[in-house]
N, C-alpha and C. Protein backbone atom coordinates (compact mmCIF):
# COMPACT_ATOMS: atom_id res chain seq x y z
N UNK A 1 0.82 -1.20 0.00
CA UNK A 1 0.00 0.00 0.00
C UNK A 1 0.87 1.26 0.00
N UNK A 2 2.24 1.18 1.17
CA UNK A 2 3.06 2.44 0.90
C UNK A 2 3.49 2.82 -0.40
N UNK A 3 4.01 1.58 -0.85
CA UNK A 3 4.25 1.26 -2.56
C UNK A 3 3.17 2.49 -3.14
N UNK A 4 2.39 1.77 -3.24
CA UNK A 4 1.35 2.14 -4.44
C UNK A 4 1.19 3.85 -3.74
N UNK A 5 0.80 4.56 -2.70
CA UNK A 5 1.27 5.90 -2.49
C UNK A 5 2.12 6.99 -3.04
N UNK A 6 3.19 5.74 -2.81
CA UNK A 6 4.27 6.63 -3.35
C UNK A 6 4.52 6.87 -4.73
N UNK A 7 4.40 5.98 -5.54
CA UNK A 7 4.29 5.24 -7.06
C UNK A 7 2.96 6.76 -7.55
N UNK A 8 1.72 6.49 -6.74
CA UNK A 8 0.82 7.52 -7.53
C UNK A 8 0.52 8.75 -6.76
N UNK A 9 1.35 9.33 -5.59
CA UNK A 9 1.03 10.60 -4.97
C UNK A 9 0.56 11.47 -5.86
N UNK A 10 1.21 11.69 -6.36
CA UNK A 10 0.83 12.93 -7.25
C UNK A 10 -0.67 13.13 -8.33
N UNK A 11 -1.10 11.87 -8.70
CA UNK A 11 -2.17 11.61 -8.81
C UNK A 11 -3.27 11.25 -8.35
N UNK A 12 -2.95 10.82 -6.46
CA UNK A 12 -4.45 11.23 -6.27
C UNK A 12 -3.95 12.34 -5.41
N UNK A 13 -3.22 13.24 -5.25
CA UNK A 13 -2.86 14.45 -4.46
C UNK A 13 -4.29 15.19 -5.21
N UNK A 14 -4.14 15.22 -7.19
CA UNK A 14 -4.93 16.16 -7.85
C UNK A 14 -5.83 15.33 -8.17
N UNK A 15 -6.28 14.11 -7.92
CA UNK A 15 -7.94 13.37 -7.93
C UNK A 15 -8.79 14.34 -6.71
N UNK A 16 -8.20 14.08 -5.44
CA UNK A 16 -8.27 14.70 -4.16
C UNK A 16 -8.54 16.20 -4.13
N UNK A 17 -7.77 17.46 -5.36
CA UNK A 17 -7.66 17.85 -5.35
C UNK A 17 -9.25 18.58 -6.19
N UNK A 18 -9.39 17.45 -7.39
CA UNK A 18 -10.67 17.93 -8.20
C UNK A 18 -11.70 17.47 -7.26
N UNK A 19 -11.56 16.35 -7.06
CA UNK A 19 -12.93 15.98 -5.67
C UNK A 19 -13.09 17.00 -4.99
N UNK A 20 -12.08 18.08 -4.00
CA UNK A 20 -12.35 18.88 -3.42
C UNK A 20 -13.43 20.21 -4.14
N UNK A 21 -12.71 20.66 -4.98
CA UNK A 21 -13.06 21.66 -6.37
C UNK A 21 -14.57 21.51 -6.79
N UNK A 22 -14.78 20.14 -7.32
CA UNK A 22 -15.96 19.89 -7.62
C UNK A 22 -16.86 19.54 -6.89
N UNK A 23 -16.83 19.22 -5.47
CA UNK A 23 -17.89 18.96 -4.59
C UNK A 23 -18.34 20.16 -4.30
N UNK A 24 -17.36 21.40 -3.40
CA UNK A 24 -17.70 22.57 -3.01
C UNK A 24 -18.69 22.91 -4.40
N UNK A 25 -18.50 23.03 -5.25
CA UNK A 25 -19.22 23.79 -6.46
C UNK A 25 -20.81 23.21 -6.01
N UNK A 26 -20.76 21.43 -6.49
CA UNK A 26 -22.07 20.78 -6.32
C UNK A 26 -22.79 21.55 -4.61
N UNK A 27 -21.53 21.50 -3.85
CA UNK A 27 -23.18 22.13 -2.39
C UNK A 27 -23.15 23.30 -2.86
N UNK A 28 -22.42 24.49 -3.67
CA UNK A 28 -22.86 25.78 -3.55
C UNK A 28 -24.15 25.63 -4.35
N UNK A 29 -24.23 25.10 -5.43
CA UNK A 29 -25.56 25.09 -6.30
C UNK A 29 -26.80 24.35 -5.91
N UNK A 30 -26.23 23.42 -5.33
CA UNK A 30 -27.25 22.77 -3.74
C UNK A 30 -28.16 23.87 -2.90
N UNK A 31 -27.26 24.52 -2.66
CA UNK A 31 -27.64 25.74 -1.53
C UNK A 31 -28.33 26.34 -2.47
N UNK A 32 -27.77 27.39 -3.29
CA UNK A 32 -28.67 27.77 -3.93
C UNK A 32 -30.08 27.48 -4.61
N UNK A 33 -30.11 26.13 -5.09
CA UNK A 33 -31.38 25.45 -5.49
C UNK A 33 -32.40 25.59 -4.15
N UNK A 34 -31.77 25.16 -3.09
CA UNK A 34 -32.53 25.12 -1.82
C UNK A 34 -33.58 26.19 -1.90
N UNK A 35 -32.55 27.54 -1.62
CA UNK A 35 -33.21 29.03 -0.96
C UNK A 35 -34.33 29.37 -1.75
N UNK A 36 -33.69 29.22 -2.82
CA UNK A 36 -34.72 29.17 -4.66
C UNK A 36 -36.19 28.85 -4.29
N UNK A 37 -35.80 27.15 -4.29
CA UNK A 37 -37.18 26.55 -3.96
C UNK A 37 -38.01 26.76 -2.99
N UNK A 38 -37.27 27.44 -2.10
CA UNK A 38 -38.29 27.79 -0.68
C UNK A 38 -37.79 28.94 -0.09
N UNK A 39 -38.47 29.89 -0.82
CA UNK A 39 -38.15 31.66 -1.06
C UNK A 39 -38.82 31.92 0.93
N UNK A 40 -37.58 32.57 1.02
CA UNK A 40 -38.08 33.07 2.46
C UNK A 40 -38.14 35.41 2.41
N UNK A 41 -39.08 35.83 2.86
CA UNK A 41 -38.89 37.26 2.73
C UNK A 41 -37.57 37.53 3.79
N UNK A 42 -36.95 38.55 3.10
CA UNK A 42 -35.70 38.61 3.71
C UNK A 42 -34.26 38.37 3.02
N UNK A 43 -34.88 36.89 1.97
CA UNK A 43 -33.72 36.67 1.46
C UNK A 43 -33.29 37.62 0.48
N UNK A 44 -31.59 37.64 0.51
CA UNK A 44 -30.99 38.34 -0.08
C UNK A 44 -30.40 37.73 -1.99
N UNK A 45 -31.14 38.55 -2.91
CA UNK A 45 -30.51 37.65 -4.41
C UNK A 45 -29.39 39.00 -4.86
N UNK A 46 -28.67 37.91 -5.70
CA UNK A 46 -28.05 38.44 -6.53
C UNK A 46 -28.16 38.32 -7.97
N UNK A 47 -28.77 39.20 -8.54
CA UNK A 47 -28.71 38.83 -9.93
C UNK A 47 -27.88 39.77 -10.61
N UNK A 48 -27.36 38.80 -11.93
CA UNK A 48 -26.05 39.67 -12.79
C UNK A 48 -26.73 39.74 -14.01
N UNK A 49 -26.03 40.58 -14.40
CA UNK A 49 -26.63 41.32 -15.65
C UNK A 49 -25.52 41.73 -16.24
N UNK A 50 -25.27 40.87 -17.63
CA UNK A 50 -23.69 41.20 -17.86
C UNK A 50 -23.13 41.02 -17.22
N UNK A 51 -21.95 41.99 -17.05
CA UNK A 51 -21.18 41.97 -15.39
C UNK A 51 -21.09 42.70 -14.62
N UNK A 52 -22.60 42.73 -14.44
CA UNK A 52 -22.90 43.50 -13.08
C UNK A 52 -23.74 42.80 -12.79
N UNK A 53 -23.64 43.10 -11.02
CA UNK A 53 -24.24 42.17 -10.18
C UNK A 53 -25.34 43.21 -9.26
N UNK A 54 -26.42 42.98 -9.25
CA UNK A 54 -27.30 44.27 -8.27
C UNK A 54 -28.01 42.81 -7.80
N UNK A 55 -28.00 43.31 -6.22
CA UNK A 55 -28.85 43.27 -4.83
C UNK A 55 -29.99 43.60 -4.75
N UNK A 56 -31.13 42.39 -4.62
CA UNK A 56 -32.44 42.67 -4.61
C UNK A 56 -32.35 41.65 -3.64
N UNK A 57 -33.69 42.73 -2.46
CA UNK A 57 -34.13 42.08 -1.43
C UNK A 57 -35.88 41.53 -1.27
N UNK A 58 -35.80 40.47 -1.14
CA UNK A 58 -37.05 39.72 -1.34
C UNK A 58 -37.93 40.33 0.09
N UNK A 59 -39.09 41.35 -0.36
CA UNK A 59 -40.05 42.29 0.31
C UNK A 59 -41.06 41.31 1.07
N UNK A 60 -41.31 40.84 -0.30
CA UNK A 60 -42.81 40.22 -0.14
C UNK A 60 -43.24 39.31 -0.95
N UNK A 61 -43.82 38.09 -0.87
CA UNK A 61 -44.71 37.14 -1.65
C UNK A 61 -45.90 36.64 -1.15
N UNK A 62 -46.57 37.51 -2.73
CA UNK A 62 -47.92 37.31 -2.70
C UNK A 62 -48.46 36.16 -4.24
N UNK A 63 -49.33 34.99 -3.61
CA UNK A 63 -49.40 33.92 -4.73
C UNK A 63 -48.38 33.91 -5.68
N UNK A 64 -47.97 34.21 -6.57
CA UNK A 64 -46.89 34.03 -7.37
C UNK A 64 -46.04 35.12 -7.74
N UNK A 65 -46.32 36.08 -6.52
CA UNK A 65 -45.41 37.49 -7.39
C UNK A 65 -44.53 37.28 -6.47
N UNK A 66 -43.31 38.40 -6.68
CA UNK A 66 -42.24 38.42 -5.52
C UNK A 66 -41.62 39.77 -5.15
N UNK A 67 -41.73 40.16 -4.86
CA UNK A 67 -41.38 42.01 -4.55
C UNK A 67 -39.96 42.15 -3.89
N UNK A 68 -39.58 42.73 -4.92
CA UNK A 68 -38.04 43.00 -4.32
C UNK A 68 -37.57 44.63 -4.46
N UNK A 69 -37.03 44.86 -2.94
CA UNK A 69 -36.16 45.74 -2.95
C UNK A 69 -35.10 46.22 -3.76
N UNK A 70 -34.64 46.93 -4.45
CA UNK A 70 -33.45 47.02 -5.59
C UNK A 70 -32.51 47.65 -4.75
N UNK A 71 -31.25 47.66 -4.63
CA UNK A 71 -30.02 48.15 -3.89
C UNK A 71 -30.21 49.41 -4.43
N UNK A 72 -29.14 50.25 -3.96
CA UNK A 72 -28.47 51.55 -4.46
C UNK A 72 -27.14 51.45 -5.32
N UNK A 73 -27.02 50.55 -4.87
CA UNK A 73 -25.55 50.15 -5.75
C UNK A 73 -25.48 48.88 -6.20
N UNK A 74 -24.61 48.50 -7.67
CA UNK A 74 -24.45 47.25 -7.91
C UNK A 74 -22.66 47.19 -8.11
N UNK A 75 -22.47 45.83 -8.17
CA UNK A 75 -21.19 45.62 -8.13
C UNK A 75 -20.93 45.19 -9.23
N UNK A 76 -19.73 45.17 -9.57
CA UNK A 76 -19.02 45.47 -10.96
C UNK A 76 -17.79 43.40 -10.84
N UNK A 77 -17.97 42.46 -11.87
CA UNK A 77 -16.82 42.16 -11.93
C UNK A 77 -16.88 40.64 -10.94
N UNK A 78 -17.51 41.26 -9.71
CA UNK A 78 -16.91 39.93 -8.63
C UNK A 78 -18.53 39.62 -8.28
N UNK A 79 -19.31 38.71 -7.57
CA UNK A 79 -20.87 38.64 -6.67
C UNK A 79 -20.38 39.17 -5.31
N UNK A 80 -20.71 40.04 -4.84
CA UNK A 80 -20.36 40.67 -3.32
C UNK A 80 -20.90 39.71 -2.45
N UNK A 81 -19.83 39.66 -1.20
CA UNK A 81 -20.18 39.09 0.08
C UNK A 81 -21.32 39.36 0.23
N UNK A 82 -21.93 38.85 1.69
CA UNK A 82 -23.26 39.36 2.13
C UNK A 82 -23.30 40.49 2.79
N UNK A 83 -21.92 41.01 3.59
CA UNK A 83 -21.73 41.30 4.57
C UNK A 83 -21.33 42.79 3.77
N UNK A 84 -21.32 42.90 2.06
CA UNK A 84 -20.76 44.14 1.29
C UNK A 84 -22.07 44.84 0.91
N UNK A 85 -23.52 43.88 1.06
CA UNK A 85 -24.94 44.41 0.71
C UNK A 85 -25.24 44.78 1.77
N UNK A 86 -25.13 46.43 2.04
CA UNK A 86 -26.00 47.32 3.41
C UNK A 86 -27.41 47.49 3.21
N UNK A 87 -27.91 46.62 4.61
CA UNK A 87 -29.60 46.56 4.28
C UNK A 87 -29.62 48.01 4.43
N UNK A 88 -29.57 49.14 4.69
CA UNK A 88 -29.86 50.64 4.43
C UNK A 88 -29.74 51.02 3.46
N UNK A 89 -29.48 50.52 2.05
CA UNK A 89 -29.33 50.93 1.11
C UNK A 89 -30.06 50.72 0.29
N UNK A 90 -31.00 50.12 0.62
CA UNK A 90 -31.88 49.47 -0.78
C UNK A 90 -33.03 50.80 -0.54
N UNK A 91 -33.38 50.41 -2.35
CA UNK A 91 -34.54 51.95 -2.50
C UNK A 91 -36.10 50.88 -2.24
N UNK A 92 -36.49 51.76 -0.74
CA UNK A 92 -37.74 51.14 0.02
C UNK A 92 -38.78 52.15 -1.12
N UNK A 93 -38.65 53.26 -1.85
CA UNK A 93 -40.19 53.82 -2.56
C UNK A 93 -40.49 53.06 -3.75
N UNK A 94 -40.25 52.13 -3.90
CA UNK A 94 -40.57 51.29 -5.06
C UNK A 94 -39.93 49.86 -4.98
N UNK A 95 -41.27 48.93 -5.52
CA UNK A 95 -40.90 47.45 -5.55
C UNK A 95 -40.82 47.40 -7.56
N UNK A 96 -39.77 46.10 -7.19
CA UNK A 96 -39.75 45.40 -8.68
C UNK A 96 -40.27 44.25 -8.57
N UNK A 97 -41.22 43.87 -9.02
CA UNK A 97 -42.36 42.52 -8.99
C UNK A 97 -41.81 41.52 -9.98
N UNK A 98 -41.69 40.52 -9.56
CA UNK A 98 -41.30 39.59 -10.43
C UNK A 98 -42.13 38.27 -11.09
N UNK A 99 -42.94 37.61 -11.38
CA UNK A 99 -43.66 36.64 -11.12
C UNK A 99 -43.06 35.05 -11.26
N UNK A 100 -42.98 34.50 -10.67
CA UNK A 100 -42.67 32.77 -10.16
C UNK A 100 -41.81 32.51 -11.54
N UNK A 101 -42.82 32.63 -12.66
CA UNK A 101 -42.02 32.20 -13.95
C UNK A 101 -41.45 32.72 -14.80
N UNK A 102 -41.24 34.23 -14.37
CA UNK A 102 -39.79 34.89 -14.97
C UNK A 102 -38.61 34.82 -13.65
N UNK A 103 -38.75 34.48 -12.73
CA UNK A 103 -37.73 34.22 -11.51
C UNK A 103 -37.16 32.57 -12.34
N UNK A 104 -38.56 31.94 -12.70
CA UNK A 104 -37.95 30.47 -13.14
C UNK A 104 -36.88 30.53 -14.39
N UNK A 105 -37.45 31.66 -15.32
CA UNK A 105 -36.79 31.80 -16.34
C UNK A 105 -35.40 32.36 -16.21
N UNK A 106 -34.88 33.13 -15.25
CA UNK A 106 -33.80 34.17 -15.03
C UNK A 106 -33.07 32.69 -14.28
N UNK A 107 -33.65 31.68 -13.38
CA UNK A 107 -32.82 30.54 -12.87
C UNK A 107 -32.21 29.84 -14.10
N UNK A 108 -33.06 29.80 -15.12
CA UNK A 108 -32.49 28.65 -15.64
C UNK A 108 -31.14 29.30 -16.64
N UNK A 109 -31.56 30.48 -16.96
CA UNK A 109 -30.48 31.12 -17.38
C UNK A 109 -29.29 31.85 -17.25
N UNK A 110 -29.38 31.36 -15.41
CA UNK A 110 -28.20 32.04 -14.43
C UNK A 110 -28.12 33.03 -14.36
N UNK A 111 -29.20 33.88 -14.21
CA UNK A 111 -29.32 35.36 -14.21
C UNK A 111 -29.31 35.64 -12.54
N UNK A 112 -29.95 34.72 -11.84
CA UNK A 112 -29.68 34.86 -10.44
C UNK A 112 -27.99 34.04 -10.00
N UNK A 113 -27.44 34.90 -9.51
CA UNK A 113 -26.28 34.10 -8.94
C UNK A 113 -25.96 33.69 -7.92
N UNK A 114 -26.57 34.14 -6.94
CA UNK A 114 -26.24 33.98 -5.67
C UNK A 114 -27.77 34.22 -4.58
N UNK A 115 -28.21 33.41 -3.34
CA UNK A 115 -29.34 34.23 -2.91
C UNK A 115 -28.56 33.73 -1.25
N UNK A 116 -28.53 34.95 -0.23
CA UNK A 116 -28.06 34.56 0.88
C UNK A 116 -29.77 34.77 1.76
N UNK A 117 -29.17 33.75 2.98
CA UNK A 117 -30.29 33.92 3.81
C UNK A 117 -29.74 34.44 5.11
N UNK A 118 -30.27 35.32 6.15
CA UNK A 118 -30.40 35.44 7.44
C UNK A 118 -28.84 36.38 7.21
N UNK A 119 -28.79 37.06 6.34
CA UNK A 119 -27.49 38.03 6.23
C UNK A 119 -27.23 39.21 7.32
N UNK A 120 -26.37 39.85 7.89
CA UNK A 120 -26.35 40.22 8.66
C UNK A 120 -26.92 40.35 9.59
């Protein structure tokens, strides 16, 4: 068995290495599918647009609509922490309504990237 270690370290160092790589990916999209499927008010999305990323905060759901807060700012380039979206910043005089099956449509097309829950 030491044999065979030594003989293939280096190949499962980087088996080990993609296992790591590719699992994290599978729970992040895990997670995400989760929050998706069972929209809580509060939660925090990220959707990109091009490459930009703007912060919408989930207001309200009513039967199939979804009311979201729009940030003041969007981010450029990277999906911001949770901890970089200041709940004081979002514009409270107006909702953007979404309905169930353009939220479904923007999922399937990775328009949402990210949705955190219980953020700051």
């Amino acid at each position: 068995m030491v044999n065979f270690i030594k003989k293939y370290y280096g190949i499962v160092i980087l088996l080990l290495g993609l296992f790591i790589y590719f699992g994290n990916d599978y729970l992040k999209d895990a997670k995400l599918q989760d929050y998706y499927s069972n929209p809580e008010v509060q939660d925090l999305y990220i959707f990109q647009f091009d490459s930009i990323y703007a912060p919408y905060l989930l207001e309200e759901i009513k039967n199939d609509s979804f009311y979201f807060f729009v940030h003041s700012f969007n981010f450029k380039k990277n999906i911001p922490d949770c901890k970089q979206v200041l709940k004081d910043s979002f514009r409270t005089e107006m909702y953007y309504i979404y309905s169930k099956v353009e939220l479904d449509k923007m999922m399937r097309e990775t328009k949402i990237s990210k949705i955190y829950r219980l953020c700051q």
